[in-house]
Every structure is written in C-alpha cells, then in structure tokens.
Protein backbone atom coordinates (compact mmCIF):
# COMPACT_ATOMS: atom_id res chain seq x y z
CA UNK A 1 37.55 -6.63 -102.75
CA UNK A 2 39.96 -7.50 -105.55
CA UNK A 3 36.43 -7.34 -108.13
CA UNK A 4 36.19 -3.79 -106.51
CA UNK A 5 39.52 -2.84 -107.17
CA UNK A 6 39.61 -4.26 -110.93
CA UNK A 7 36.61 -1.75 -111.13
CA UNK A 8 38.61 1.32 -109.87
CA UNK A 9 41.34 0.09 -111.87
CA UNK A 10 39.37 0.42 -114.99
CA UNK A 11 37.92 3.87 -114.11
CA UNK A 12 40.83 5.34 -113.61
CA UNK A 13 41.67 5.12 -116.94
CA UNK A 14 39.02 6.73 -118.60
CA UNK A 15 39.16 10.07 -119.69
CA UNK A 16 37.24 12.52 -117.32
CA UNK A 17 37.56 10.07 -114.10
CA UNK A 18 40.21 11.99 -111.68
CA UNK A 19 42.71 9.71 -110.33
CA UNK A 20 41.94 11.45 -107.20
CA UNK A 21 38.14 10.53 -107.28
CA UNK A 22 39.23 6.77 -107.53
CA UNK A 23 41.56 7.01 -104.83
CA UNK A 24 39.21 8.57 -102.13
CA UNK A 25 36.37 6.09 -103.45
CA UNK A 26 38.99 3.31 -102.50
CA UNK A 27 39.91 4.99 -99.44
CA UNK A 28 36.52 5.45 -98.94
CA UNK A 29 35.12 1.64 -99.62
CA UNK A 30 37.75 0.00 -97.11
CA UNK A 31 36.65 2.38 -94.50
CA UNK A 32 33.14 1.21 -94.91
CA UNK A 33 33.95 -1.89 -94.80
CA UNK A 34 36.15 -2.02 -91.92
CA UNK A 35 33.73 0.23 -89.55
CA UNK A 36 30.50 -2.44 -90.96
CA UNK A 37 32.26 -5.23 -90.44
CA UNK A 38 33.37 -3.80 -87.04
CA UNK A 39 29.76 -2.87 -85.83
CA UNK A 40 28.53 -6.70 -86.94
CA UNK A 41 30.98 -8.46 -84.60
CA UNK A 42 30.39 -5.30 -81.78
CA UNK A 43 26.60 -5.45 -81.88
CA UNK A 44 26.23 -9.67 -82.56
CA UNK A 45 29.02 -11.12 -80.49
CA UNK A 46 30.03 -10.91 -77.21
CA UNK A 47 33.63 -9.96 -76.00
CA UNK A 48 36.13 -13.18 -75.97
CA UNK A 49 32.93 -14.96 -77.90
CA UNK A 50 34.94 -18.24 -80.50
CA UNK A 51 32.53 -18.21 -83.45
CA UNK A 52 34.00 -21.27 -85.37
CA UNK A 53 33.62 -20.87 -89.33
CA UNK A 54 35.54 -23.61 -90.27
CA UNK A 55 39.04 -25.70 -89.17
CA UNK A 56 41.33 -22.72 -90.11
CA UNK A 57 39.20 -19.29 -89.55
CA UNK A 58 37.43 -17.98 -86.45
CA UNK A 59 35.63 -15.27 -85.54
CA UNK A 60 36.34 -13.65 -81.86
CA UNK A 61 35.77 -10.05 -80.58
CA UNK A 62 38.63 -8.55 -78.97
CA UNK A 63 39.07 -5.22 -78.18
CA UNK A 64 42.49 -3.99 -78.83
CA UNK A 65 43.51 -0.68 -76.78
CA UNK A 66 47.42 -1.41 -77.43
CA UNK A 67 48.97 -0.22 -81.03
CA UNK A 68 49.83 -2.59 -83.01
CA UNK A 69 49.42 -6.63 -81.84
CA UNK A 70 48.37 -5.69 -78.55
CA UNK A 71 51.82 -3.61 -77.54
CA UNK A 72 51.39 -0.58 -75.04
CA UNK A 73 47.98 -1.64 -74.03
CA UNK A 74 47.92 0.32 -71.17
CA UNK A 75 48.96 3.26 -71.98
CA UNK A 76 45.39 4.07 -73.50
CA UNK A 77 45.73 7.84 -73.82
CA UNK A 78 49.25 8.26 -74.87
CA UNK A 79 48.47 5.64 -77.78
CA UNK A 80 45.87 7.85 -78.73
CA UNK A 81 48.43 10.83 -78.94
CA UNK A 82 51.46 8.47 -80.61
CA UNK A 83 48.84 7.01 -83.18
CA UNK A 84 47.33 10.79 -84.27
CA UNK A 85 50.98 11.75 -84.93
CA UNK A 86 51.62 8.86 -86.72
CA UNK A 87 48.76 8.85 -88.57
CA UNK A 88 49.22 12.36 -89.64
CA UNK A 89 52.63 12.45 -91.09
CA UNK A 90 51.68 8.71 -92.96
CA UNK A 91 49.33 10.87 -94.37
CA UNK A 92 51.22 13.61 -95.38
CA UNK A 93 53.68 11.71 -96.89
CA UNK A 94 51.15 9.50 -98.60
CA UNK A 95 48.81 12.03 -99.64
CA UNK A 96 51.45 14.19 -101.38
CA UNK A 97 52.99 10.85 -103.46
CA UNK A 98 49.52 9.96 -104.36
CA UNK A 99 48.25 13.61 -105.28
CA UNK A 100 51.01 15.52 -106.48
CA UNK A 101 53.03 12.86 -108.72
CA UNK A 102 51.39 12.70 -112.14
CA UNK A 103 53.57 9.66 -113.00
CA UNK A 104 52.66 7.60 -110.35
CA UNK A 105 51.72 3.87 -111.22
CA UNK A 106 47.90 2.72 -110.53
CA UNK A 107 49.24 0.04 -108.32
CA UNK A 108 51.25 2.83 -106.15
CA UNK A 109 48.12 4.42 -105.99
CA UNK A 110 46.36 1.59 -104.51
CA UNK A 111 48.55 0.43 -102.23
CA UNK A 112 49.08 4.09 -100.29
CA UNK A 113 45.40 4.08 -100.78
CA UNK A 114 44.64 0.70 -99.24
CA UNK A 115 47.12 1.60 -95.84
CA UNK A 116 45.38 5.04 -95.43
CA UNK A 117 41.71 3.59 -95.46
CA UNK A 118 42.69 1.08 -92.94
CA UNK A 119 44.61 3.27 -90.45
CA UNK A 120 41.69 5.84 -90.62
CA UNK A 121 39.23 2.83 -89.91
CA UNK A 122 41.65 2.05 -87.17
CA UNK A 123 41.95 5.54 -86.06
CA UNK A 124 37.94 6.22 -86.07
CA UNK A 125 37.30 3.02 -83.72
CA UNK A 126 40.34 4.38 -81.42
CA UNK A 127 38.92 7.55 -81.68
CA UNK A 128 35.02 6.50 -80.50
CA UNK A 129 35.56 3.91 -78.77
CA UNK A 130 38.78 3.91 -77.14
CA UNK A 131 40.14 0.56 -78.72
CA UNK A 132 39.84 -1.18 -82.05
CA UNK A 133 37.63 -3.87 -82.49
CA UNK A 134 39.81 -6.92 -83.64
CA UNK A 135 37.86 -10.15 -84.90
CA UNK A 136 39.26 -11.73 -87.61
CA UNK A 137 41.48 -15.35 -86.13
CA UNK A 138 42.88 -17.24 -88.85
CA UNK A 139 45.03 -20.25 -87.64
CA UNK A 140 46.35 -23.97 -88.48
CA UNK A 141 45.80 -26.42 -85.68
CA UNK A 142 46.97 -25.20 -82.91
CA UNK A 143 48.75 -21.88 -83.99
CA UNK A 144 46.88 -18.73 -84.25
CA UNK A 145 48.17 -15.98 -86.34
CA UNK A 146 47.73 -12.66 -84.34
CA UNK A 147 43.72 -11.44 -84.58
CA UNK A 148 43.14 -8.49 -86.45
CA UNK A 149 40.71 -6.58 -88.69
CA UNK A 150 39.69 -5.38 -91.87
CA UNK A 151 41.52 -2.50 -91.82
CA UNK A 152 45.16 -4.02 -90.63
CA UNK A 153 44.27 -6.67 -93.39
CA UNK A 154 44.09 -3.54 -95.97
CA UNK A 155 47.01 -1.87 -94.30
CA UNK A 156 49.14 -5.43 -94.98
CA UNK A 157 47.77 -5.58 -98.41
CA UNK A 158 48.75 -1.73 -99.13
CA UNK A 159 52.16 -2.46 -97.49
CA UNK A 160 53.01 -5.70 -99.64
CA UNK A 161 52.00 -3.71 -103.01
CA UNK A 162 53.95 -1.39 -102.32
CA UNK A 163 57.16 -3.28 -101.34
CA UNK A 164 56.67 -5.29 -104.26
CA UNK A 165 55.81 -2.36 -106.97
CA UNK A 166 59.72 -0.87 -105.26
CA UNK A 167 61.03 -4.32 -105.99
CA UNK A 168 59.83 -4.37 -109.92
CA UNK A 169 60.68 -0.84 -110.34
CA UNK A 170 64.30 -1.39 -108.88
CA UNK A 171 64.53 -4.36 -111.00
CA UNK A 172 63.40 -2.26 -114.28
C-alpha cells in the first residue's frame, strides 16, 4: 500500500493529472482491496475458523453486525440507519475539504481519502450482507488487539495522518 501511495503521490503532481482523479483512484484501490480481501476470508474460511500465520498475527472470520468493535450488535437495522447518516455527512464534510480547497496538502488529501475508502468498504459489506466481515487478529501472547479489517485499518491510517498533518500545521 505505501508503494501505491508513493505512486499517487507522484501523479498528482504532474501537470494534467487532476488531484481529483488521484483521490478517487485511492478511494477506489482501498475499496478493492478491502471487499477482495473480504471475499477471500468469506469464501475460504469458515466462521470463528484461527488460521495461525505466525506468533503475533492470525487470521479469523468474524462477522461484525455491531458499529464499531462489536458495540450495538443487536440493533442490526438501526445500525444500518445510524451508519448511512454517519457516513453521509463524513462525506460531505470530507468531500468538500478534499474537492473544493485548492490549497490543500497531498497528505490531507490522502488521509480523508484513506477514511472514506474504508467506511464505504465497510458500508458496502453492511449494506449486502448485513455485517462486516472482520478477519484481521494481531496480538502479543496472550492479548489480542480488537479484530478488524482492511478498511478500519485504512480508516486508522487516514485518521492518524490527519491528526498528525493538524499537529505540524499548528506547530508551523
């Protein structure tokens, strides 16, 4: 992924290549990858399945019908509702910084770019399938970090650029 994004970085700066074209291609590529990835573990492994890849990183399927970790889990259809909503004015908000500022920094870009790939991956596997497919179990000994996806992993990533491009430009 970061070899992908080195490549979008460098488009974006030639002459001719829309900073909007690189952000949907971005927005674009982690969807892809998210909903791939996704269909591997739904079609290959079986629900609660522990495919061991090494001492700190597993691979289990889990569906997830709550929000985020788990939370609200049964209230299926209302998460539905309270994540469309959500999703919508992220976008909004998102969309506009990214489209309408012509000042806005390349890493800005990518990081509102990153978190609105992976909630739309989220959001399509809620959508079809009524949960979202979590896999991904990274843990030391005995502690296991919360399991998630491709697209929360994105949505992190997009969050901590972010964060840290407000920190440097504060700083500046």
């Amino acid at each position: 992924m970061i070899g992908a994004l080195k490549i979008l970085r460098k488009m974006g700066k030639h002459e001719g290549f829309s900073k909007i074209y690189m952000n949907l291609i971005l927005i674009f590529l982690v969807i892809f990858i998210d909903l791939f990835s996704k269909s591997l573990v739904f079609m290959n492994i079986s629900q609660y399945h522990n495919l061991k890849i090494n001492e700190y990183f597993n691979i289990i399927y889990l569906k997830n019908s709550g929000i985020i970790f788990g939370i609200f889990k049964n209230y299926e259809k209302m998460n539905c509702l309270i994540v469309f909503l959500i999703n919508i004015f992220i976008f909004s908000i998102f969309f506009e910084k990214i489209f309408r500022n012509k000042k806005i920094k390349i890493s800005f870009q990518i990081g509102y770019s990153l978190i609105i790939g992976g909630s739309l991956g989220n959001f399509i596997d809620r959508f079809t399938k009524g949960f979202i497919i979590d896999f991904i179990d990274f843990h030391i000994k005995e502690f296991h970090f919360p399991i998630f996806n491709f697209a929360d992993l994105s949505i992190f990533l997009g969050s901590i650029l972010l964060i840290l491009n407000m920190f440097i430009k504060k700083n500046n």
